[in-house]
PDB file of N, CA and C in Angstrom:
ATOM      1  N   UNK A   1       0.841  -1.171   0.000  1.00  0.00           N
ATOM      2  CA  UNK A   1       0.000   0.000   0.000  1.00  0.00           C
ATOM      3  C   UNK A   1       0.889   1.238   0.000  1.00  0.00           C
ATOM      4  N   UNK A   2       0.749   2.197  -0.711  1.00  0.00           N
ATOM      5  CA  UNK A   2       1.106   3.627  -0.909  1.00  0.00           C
ATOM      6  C   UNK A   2       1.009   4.443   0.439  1.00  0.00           C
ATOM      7  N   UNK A   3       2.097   5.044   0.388  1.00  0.00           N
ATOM      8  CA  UNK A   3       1.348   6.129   1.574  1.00  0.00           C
ATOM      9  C   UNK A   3       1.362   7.115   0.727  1.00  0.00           C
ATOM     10  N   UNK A   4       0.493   8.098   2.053  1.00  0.00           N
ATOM     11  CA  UNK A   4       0.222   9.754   1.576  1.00  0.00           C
ATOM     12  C   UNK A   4       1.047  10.622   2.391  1.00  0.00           C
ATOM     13  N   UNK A   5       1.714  11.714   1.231  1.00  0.00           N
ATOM     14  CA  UNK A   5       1.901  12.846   2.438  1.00  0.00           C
ATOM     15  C   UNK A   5       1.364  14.077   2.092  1.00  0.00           C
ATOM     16  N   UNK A   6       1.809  15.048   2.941  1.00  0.00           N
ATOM     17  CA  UNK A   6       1.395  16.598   2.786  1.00  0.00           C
ATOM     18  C   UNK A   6       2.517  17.335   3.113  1.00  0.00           C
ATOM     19  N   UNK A   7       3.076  18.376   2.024  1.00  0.00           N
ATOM     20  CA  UNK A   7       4.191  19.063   2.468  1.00  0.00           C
ATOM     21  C   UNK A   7       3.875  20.702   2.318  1.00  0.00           C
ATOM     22  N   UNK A   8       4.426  21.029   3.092  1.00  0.00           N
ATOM     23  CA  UNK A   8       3.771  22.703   3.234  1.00  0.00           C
ATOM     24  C   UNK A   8       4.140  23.687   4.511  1.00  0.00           C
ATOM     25  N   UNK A   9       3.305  25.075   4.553  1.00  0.00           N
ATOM     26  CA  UNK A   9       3.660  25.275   5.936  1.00  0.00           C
ATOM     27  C   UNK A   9       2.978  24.757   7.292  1.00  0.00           C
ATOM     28  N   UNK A  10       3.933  24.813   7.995  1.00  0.00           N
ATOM     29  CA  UNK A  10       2.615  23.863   9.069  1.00  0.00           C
ATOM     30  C   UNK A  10       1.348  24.391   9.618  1.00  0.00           C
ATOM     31  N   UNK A  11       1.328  25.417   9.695  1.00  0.00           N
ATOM     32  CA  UNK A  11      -0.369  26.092   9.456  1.00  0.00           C
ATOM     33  C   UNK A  11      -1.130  25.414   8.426  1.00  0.00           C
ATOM     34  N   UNK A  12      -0.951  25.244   7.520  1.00  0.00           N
ATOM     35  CA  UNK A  12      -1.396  24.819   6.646  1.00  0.00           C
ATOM     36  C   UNK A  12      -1.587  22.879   6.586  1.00  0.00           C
ATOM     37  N   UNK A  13      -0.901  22.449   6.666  1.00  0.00           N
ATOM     38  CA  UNK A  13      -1.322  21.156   6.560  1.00  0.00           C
ATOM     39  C   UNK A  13      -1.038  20.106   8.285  1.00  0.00           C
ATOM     40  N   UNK A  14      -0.859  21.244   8.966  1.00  0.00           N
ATOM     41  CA  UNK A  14      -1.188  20.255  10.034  1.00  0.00           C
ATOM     42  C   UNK A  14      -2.470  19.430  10.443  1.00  0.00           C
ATOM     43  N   UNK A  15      -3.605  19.985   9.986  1.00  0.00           N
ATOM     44  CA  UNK A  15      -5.045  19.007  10.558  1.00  0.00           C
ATOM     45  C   UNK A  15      -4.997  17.840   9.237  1.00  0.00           C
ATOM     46  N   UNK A  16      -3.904  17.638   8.387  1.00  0.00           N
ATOM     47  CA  UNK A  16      -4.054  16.830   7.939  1.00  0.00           C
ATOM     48  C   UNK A  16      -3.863  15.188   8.502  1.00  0.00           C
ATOM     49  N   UNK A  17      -3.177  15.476   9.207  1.00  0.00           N
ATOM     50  CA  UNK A  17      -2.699  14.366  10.256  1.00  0.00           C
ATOM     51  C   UNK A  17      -3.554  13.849  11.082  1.00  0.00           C
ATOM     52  N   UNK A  18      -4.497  14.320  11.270  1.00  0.00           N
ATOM     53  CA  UNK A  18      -5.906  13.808  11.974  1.00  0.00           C
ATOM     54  C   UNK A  18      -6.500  12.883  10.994  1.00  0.00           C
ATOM     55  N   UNK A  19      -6.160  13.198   9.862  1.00  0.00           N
ATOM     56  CA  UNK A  19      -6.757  11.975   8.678  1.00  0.00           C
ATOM     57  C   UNK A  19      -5.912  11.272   8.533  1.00  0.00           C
ATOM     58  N   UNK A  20      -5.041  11.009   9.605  1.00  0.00           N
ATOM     59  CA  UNK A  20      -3.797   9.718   9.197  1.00  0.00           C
ATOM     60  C   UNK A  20      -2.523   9.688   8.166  1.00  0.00           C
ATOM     61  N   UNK A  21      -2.845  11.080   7.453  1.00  0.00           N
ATOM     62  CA  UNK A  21      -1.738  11.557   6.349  1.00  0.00           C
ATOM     63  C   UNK A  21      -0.484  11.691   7.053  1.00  0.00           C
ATOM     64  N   UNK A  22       0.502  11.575   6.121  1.00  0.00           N
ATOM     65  CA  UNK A  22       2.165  11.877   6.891  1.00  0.00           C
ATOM     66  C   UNK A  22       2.283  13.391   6.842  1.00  0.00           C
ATOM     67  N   UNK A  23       2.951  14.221   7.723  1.00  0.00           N
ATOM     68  CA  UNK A  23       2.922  15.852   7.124  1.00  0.00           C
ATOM     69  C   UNK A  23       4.219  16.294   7.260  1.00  0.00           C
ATOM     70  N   UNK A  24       4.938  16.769   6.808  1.00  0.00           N
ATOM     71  CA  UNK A  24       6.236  17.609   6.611  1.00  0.00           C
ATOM     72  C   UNK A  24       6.600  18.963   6.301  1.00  0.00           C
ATOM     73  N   UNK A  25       6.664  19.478   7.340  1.00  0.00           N
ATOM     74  CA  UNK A  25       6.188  21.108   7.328  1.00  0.00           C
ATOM     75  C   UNK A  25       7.645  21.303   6.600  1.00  0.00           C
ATOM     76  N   UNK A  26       7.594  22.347   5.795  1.00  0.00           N
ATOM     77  CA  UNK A  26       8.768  23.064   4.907  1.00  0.00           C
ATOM     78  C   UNK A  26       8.598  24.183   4.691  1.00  0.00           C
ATOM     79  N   UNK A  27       9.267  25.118   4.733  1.00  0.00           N
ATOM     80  CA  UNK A  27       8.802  26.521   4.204  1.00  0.00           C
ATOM     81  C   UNK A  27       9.714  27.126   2.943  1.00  0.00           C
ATOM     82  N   UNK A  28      11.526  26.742   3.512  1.00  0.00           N
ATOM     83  CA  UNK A  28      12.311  27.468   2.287  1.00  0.00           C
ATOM     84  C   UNK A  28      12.461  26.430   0.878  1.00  0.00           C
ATOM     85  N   UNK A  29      12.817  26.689  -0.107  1.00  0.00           N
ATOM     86  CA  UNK A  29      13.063  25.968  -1.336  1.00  0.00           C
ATOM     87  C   UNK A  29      14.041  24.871  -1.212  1.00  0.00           C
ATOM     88  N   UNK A  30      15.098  24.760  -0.387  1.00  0.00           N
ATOM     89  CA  UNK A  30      15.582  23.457  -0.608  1.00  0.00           C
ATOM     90  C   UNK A  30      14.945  22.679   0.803  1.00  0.00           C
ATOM     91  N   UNK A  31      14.476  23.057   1.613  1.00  0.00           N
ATOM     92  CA  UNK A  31      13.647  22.278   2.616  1.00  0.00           C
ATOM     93  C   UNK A  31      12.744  21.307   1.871  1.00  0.00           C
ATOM     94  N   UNK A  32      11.860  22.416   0.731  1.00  0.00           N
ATOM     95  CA  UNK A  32      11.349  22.154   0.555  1.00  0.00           C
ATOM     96  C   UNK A  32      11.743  20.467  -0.575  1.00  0.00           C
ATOM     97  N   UNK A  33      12.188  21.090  -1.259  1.00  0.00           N
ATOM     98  CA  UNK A  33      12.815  19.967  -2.406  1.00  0.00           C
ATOM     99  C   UNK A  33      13.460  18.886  -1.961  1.00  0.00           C
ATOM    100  N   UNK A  34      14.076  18.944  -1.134  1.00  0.00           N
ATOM    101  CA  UNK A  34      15.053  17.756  -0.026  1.00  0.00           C
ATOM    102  C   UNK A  34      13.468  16.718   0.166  1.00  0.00           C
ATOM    103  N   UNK A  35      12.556  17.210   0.557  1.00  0.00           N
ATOM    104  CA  UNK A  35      11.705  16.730   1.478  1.00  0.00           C
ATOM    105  C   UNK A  35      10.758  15.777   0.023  1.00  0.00           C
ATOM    106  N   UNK A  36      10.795  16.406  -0.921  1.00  0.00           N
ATOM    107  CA  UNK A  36       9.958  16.543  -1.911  1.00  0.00           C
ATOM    108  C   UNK A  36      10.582  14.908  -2.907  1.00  0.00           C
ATOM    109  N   UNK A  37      11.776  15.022  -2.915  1.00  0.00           N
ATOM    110  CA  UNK A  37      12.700  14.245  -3.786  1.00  0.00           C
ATOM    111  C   UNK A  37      12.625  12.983  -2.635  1.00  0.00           C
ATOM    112  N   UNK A  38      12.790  13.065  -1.533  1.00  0.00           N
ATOM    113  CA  UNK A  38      12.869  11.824  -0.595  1.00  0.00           C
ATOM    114  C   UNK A  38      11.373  10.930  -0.577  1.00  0.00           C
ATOM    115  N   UNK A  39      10.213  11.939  -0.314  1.00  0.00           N
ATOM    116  CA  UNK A  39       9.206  11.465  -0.298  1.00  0.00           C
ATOM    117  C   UNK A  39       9.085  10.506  -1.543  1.00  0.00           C
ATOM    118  N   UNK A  40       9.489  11.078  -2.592  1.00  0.00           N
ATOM    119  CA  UNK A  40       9.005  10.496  -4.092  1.00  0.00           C
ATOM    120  C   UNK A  40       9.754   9.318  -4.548  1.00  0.00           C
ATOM    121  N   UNK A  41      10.891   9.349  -3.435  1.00  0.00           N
ATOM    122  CA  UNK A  41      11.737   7.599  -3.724  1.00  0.00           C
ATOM    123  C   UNK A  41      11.540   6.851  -2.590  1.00  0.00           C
ATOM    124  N   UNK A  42      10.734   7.418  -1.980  1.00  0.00           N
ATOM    125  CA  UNK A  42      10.477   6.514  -0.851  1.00  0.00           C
ATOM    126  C   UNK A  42       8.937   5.914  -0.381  1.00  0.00           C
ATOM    127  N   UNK A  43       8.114   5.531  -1.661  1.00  0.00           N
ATOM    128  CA  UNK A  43       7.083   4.413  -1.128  1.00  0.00           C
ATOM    129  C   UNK A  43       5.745   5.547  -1.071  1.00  0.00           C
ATOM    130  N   UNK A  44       6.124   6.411  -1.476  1.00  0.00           N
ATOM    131  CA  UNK A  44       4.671   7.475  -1.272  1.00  0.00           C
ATOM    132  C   UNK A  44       4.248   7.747  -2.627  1.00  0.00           C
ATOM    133  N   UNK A  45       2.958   7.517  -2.741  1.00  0.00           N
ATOM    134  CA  UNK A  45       1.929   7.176  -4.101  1.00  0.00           C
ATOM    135  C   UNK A  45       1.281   8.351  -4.691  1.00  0.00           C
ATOM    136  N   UNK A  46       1.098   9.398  -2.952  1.00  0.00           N
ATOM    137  CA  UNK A  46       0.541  10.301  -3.592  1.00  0.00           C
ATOM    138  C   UNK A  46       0.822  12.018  -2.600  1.00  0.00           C
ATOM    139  N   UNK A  47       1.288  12.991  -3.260  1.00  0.00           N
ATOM    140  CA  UNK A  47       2.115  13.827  -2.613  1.00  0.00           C
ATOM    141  C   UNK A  47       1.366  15.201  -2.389  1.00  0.00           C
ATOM    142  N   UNK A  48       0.506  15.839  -1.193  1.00  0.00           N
ATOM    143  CA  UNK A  48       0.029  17.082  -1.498  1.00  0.00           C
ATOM    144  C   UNK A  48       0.929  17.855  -1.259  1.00  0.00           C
ATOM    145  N   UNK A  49       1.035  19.052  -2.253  1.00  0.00           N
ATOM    146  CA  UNK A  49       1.722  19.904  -1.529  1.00  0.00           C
ATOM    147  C   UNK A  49       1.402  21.528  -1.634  1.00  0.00           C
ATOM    148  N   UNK A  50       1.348  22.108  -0.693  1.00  0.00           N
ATOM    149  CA  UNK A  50       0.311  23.803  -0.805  1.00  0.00           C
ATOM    150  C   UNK A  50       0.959  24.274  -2.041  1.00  0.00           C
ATOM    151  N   UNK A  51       0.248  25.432  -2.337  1.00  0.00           N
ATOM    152  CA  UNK A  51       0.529  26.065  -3.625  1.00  0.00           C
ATOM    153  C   UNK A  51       1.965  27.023  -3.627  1.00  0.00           C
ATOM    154  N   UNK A  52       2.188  27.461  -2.559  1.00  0.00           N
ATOM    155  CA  UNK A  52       3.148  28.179  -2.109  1.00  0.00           C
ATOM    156  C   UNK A  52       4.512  27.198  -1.833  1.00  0.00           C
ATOM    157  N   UNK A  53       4.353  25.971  -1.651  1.00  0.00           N
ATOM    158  CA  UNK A  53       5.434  25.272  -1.721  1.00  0.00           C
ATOM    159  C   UNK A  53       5.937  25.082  -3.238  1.00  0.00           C
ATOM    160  N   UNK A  54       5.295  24.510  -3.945  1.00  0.00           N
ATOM    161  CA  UNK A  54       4.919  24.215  -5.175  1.00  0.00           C
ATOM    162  C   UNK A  54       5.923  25.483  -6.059  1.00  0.00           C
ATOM    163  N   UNK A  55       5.425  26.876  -5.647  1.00  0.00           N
ATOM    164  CA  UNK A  55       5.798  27.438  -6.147  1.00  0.00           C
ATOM    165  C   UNK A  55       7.536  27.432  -6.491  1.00  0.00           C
ATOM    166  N   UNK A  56       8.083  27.136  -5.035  1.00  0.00           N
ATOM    167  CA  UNK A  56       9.287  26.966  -4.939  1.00  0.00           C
ATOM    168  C   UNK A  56       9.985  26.158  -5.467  1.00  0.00           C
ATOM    169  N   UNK A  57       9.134  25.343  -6.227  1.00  0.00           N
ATOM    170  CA  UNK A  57      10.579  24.453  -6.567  1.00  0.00           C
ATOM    171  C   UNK A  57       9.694  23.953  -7.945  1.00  0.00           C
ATOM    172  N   UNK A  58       9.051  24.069  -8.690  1.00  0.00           N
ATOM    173  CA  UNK A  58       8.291  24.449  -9.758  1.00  0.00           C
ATOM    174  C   UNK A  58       8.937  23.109 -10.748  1.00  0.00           C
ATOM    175  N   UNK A  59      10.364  23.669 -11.241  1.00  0.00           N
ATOM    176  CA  UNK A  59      11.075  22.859 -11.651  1.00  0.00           C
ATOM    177  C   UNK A  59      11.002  20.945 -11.487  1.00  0.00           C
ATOM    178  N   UNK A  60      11.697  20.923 -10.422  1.00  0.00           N
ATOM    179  CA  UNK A  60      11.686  19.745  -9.808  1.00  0.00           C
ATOM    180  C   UNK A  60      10.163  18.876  -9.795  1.00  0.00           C
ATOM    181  N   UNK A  61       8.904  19.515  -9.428  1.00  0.00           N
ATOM    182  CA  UNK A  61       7.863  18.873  -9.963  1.00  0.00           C
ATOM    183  C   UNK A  61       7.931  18.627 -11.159  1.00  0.00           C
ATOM    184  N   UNK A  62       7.781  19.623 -11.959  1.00  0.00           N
ATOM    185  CA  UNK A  62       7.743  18.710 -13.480  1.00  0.00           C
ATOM    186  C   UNK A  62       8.517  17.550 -13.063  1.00  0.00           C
ATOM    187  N   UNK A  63       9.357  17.549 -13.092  1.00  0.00           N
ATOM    188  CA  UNK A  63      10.636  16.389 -13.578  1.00  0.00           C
ATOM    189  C   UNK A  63       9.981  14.912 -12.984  1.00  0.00           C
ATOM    190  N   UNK A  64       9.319  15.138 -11.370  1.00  0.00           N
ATOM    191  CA  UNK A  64       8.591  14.353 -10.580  1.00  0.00           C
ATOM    192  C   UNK A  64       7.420  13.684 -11.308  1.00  0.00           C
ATOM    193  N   UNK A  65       7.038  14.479 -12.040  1.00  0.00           N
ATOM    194  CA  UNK A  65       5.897  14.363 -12.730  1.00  0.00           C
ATOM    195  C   UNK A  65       5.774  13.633 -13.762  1.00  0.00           C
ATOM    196  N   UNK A  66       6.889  13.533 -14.503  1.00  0.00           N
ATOM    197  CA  UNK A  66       7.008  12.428 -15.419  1.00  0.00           C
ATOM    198  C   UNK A  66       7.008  11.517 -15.378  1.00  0.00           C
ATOM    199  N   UNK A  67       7.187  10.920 -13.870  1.00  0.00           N
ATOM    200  CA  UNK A  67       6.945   9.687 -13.097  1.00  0.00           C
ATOM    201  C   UNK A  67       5.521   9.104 -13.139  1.00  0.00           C
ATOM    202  N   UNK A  68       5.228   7.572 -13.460  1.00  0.00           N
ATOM    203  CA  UNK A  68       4.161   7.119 -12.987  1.00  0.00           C
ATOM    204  C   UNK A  68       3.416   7.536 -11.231  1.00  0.00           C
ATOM    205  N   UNK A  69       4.657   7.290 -10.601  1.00  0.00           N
ATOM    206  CA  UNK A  69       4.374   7.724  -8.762  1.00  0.00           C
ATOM    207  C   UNK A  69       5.330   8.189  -8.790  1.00  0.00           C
ATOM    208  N   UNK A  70       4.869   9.111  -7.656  1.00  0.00           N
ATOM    209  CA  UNK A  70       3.850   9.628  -6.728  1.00  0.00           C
ATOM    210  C   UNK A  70       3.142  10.613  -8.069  1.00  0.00           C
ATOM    211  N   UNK A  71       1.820  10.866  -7.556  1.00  0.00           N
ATOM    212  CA  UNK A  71       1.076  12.047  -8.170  1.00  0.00           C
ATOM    213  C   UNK A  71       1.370  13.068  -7.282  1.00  0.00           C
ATOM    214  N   UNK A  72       1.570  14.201  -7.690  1.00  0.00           N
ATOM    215  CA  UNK A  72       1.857  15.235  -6.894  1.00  0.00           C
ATOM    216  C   UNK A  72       0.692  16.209  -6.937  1.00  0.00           C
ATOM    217  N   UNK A  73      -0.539  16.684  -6.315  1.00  0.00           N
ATOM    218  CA  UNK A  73      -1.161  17.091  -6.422  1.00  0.00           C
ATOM    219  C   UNK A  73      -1.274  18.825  -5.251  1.00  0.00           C
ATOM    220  N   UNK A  74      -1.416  20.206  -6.304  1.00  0.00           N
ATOM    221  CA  UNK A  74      -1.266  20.847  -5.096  1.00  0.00           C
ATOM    222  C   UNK A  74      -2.777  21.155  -4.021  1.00  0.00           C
ATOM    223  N   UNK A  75      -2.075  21.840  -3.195  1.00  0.00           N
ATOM    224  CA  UNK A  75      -3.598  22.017  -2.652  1.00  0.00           C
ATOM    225  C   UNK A  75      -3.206  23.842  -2.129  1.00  0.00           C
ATOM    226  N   UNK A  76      -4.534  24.445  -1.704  1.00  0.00           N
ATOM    227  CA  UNK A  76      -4.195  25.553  -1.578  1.00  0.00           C
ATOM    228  C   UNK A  76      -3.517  25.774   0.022  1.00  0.00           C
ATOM    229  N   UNK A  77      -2.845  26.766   0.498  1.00  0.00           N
ATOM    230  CA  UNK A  77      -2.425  27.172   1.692  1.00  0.00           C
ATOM    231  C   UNK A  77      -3.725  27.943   2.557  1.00  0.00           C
ATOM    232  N   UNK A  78      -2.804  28.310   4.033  1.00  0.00           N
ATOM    233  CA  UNK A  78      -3.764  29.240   4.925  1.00  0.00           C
ATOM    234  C   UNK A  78      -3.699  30.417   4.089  1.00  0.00           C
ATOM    235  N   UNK A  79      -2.913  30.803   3.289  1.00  0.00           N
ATOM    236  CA  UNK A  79      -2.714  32.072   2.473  1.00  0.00           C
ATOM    237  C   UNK A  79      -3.738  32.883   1.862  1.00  0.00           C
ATOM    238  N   UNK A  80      -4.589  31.208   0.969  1.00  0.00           N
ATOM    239  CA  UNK A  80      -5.422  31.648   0.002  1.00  0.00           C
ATOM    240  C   UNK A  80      -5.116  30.433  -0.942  1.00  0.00           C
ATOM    241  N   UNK A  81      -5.955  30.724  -2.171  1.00  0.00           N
ATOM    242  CA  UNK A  81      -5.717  29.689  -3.397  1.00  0.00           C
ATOM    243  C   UNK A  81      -5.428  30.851  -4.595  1.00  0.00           C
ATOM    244  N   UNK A  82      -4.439  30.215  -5.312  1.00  0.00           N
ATOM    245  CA  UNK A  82      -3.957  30.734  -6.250  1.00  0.00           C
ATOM    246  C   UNK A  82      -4.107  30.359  -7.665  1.00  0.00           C
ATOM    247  N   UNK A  83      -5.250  29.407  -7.542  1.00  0.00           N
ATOM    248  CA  UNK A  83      -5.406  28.371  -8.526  1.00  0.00           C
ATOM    249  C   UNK A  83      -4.870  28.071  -9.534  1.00  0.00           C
ATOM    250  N   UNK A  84      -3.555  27.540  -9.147  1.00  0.00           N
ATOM    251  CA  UNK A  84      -2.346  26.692  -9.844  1.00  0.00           C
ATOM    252  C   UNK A  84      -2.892  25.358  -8.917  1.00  0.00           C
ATOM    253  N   UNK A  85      -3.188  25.116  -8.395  1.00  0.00           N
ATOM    254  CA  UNK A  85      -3.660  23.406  -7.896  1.00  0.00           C
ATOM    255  C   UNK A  85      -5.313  23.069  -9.090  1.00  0.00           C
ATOM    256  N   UNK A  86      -6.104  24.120  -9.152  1.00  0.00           N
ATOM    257  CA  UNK A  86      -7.272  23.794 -10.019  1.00  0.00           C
ATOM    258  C   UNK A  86      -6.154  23.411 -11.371  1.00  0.00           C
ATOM    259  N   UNK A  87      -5.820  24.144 -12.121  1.00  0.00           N
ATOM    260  CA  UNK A  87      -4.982  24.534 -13.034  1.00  0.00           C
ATOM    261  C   UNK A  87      -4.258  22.735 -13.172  1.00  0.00           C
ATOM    262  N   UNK A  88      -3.809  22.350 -12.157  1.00  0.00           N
ATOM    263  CA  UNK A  88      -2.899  21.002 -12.587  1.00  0.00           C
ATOM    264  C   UNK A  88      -3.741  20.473 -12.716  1.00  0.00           C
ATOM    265  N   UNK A  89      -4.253  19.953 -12.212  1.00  0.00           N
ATOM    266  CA  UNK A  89      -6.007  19.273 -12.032  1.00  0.00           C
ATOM    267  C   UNK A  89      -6.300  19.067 -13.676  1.00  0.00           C
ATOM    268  N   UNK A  90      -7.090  20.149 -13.884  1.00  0.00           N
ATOM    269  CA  UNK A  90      -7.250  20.415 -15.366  1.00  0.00           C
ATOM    270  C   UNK A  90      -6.415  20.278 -16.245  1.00  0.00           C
ATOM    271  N   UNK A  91      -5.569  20.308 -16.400  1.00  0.00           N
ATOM    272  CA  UNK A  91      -3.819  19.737 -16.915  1.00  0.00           C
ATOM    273  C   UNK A  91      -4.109  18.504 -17.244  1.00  0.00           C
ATOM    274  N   UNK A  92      -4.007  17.749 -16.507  1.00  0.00           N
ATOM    275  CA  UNK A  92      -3.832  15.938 -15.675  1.00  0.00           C
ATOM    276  C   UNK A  92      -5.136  15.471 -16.813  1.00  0.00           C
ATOM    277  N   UNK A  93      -6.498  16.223 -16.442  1.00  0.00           N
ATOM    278  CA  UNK A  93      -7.317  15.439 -17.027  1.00  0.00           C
ATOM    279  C   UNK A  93      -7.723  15.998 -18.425  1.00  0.00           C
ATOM    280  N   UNK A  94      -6.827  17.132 -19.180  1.00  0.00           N
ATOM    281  CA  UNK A  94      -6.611  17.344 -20.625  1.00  0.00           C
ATOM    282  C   UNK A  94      -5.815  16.070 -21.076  1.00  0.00           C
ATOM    283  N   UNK A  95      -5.007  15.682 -20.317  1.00  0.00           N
ATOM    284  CA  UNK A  95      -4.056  14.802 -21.121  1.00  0.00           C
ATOM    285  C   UNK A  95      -4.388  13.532 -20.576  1.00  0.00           C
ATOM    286  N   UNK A  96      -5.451  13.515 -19.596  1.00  0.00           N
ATOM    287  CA  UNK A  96      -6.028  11.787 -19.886  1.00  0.00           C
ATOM    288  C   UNK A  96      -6.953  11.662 -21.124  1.00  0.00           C
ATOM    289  N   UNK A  97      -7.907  12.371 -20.628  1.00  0.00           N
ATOM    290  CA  UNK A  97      -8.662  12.490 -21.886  1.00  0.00           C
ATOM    291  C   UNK A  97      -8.805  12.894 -23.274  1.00  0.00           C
ATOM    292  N   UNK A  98      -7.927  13.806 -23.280  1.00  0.00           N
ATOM    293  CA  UNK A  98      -7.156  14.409 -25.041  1.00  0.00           C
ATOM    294  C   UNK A  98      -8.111  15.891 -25.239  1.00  0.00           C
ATOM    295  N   UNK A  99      -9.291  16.081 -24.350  1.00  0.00           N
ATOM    296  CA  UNK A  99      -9.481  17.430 -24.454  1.00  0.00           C
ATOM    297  C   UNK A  99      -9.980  18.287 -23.088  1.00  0.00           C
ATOM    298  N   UNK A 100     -10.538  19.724 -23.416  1.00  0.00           N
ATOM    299  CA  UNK A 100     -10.473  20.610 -22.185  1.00  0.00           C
ATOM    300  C   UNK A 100     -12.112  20.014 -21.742  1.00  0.00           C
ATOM    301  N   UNK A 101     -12.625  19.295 -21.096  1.00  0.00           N
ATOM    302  CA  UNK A 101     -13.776  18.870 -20.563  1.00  0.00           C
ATOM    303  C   UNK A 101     -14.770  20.095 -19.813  1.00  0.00           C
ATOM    304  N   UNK A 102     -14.154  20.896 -19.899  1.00  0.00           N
ATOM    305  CA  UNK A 102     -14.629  22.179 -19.029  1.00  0.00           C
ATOM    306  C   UNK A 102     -14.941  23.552 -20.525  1.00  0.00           C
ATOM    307  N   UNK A 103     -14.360  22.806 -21.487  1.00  0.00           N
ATOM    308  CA  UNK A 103     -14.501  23.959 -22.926  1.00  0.00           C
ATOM    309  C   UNK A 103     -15.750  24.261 -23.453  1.00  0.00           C
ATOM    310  N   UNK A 104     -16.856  25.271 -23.134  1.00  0.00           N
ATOM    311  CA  UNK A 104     -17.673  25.052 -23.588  1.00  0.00           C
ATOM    312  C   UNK A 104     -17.888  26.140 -25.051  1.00  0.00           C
ATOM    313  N   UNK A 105     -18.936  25.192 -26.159  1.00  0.00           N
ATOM    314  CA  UNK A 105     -18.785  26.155 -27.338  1.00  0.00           C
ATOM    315  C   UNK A 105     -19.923  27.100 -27.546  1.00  0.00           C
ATOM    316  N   UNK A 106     -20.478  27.170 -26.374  1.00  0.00           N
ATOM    317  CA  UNK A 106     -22.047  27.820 -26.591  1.00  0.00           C
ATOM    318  C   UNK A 106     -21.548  29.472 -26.582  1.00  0.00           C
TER     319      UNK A 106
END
């Protein structure tokens, strides 16, 4: 079985841990990425991480991403949403499906 984690600031994804998720608070860019690169060779299927983390290391997801596992999915912070997590989302399921499912021609 896969685990889950959540990486972010800890305001932000600490009540995740009440749902049994792993959490790894990070705030600067190589905290963040150290944390990010370990998780993803180490047995975890599926990776949240706030939008503000995300931001930081931008790069390195893609690259993650080309991977079958982990899915890296963002989620928004205590900050706000910046909707770059909707945005991947919609990404993910352009290129399962081959078009924008949300395109309407009316």
């Amino acid at each position: 079985m896969y685990k889950i984690a959540v990486i972010g600031d800890y305001d932000s994804i600490y009540g995740f841990a009440a749902l049994g998720l792993d959490i790894f608070p990070a705030v600067d860019r190589k905290e963040i990425e150290a944390k990010l690169t370990a998780l993803a060779d180490h047995g975890y299927g599926i990776i949240y991480i706030t939008e503000a983390a995300a931001a930081e290391c931008g790069q390195l997801i893609e690259k993650l991403q080309e991977r079958i596992l982990p899915a890296i999915i963002q989620i928004p912070g205590v900050s706000g949403n910046t909707g770059n997590g909707v945005q991947g989302v919609k990404n993910s399921v352009e290129q399962a499906v081959g078009s924008d499912i949300l395109f309407s021609n009316n």
